[in-house]
N, C-alpha and C. Protein backbone atom coordinates (compact mmCIF):
# COMPACT_ATOMS: atom_id res chain seq x y z
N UNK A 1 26.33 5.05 34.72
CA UNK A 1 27.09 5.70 35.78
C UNK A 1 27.47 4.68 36.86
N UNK A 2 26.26 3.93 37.10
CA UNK A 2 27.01 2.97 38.08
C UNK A 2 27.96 1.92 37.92
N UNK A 3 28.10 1.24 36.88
CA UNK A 3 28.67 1.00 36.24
C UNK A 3 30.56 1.16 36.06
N UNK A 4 30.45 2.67 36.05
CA UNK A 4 31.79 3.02 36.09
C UNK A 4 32.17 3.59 37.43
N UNK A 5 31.31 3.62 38.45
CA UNK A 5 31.67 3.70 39.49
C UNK A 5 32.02 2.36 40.43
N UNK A 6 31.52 1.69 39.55
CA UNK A 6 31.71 -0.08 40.24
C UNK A 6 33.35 -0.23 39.60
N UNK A 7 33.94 0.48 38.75
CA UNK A 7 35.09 0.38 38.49
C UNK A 7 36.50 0.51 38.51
N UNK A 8 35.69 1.85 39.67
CA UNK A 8 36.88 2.23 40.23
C UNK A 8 37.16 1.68 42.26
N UNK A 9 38.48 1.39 41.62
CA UNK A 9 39.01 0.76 42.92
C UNK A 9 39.85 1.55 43.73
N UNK A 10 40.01 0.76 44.68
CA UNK A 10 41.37 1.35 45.88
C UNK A 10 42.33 0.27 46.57
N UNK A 11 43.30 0.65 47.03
CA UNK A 11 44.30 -0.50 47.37
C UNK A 11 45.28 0.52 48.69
N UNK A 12 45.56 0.16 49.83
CA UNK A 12 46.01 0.47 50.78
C UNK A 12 47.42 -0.32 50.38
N UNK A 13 48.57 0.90 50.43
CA UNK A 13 50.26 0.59 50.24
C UNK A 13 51.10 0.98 51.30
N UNK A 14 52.01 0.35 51.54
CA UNK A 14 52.42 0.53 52.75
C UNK A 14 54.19 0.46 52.16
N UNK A 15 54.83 2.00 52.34
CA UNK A 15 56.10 2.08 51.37
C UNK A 15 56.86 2.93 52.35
N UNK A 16 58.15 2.38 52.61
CA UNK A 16 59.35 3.17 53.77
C UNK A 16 58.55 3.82 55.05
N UNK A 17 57.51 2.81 55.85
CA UNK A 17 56.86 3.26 56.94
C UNK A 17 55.96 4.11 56.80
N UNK A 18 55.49 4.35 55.62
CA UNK A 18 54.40 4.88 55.34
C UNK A 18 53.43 4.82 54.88
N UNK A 19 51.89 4.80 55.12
CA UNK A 19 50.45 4.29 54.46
C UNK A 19 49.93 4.98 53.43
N UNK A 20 49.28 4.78 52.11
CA UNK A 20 49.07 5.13 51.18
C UNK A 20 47.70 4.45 50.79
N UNK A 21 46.64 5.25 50.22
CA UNK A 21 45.29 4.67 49.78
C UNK A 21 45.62 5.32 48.23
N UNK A 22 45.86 4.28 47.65
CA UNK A 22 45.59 4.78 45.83
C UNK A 22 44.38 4.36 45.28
N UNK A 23 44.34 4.98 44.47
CA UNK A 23 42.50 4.74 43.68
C UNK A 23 43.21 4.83 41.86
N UNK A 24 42.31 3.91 41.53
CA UNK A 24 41.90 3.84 40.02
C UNK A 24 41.42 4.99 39.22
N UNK A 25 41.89 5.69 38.34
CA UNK A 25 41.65 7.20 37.22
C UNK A 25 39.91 6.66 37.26
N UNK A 26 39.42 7.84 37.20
CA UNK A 26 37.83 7.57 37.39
C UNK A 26 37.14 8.09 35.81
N UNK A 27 36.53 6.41 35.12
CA UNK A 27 36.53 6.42 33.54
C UNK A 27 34.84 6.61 33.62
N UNK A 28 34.74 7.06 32.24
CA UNK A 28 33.28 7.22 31.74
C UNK A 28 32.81 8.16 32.63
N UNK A 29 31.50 7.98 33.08
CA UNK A 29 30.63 9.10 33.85
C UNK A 29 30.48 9.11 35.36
N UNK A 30 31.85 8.17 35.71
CA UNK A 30 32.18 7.95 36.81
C UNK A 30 32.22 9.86 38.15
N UNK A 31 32.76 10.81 37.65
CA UNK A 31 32.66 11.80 37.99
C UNK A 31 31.33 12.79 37.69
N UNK A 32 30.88 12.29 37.10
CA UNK A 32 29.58 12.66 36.96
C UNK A 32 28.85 12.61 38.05
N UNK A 33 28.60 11.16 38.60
CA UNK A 33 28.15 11.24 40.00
C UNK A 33 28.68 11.80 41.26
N UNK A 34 29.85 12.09 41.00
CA UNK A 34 30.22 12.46 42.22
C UNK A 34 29.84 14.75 42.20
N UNK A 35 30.14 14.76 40.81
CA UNK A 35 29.54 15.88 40.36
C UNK A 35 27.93 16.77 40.84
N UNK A 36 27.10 15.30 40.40
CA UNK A 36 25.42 15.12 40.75
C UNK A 36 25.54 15.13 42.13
N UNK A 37 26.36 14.74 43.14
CA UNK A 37 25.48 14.99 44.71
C UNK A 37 26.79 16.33 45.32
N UNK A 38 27.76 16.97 44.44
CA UNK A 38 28.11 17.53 44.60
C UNK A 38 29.18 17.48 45.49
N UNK A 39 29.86 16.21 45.71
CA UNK A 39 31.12 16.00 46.11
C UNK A 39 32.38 15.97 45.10
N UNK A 40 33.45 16.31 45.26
CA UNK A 40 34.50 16.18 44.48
C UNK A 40 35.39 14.74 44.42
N UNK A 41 35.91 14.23 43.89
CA UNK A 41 36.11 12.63 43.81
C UNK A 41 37.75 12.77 44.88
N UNK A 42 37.57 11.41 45.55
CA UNK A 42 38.66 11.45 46.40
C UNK A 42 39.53 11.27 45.51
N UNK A 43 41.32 11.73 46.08
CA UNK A 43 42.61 11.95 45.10
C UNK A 43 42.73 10.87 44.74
N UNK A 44 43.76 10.86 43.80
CA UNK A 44 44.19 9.43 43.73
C UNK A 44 45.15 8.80 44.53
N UNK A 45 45.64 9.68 45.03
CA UNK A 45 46.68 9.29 46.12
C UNK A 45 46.46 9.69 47.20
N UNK A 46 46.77 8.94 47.97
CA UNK A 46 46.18 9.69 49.76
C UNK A 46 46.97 8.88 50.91
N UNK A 47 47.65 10.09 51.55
CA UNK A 47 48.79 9.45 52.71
C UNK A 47 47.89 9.52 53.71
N UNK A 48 47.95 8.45 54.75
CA UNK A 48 47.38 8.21 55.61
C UNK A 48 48.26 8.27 57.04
C-alpha cells in the first residue's frame, strides 16, 4: 500500500489565469488506504 501511495503525484498548472492541482490515477491499493482511515481520495483535478 505504501508503495502505491508513494506513486501517486501532483503538479500545480497554471492555464488562461487560472490554478490547477492535478494528481496521478491512484494504482494498486493505493485507495485502499485512503478507504482504511476513511477519507475519500482527493480529485484528480482541482481548481484553485
Amino acid at each position: 500500500v505504501i508503495t502505491d501511495l508513494n506513486r501517486v503525484k501532483a503538479v500545480k498548472l497554471s492555464m488562461n489565469g487560472k490554478e490547477f492541482v492535478v494528481r496521478t490515477e491512484l494504482r494498486g491499493d493505493a485507495y485502499l488506504a485512503f478507504k482504511a482511515v476513511g477519507a475519500r481520495p482527493p480529485q484528480r483535478v482541482l481548481q484553485l
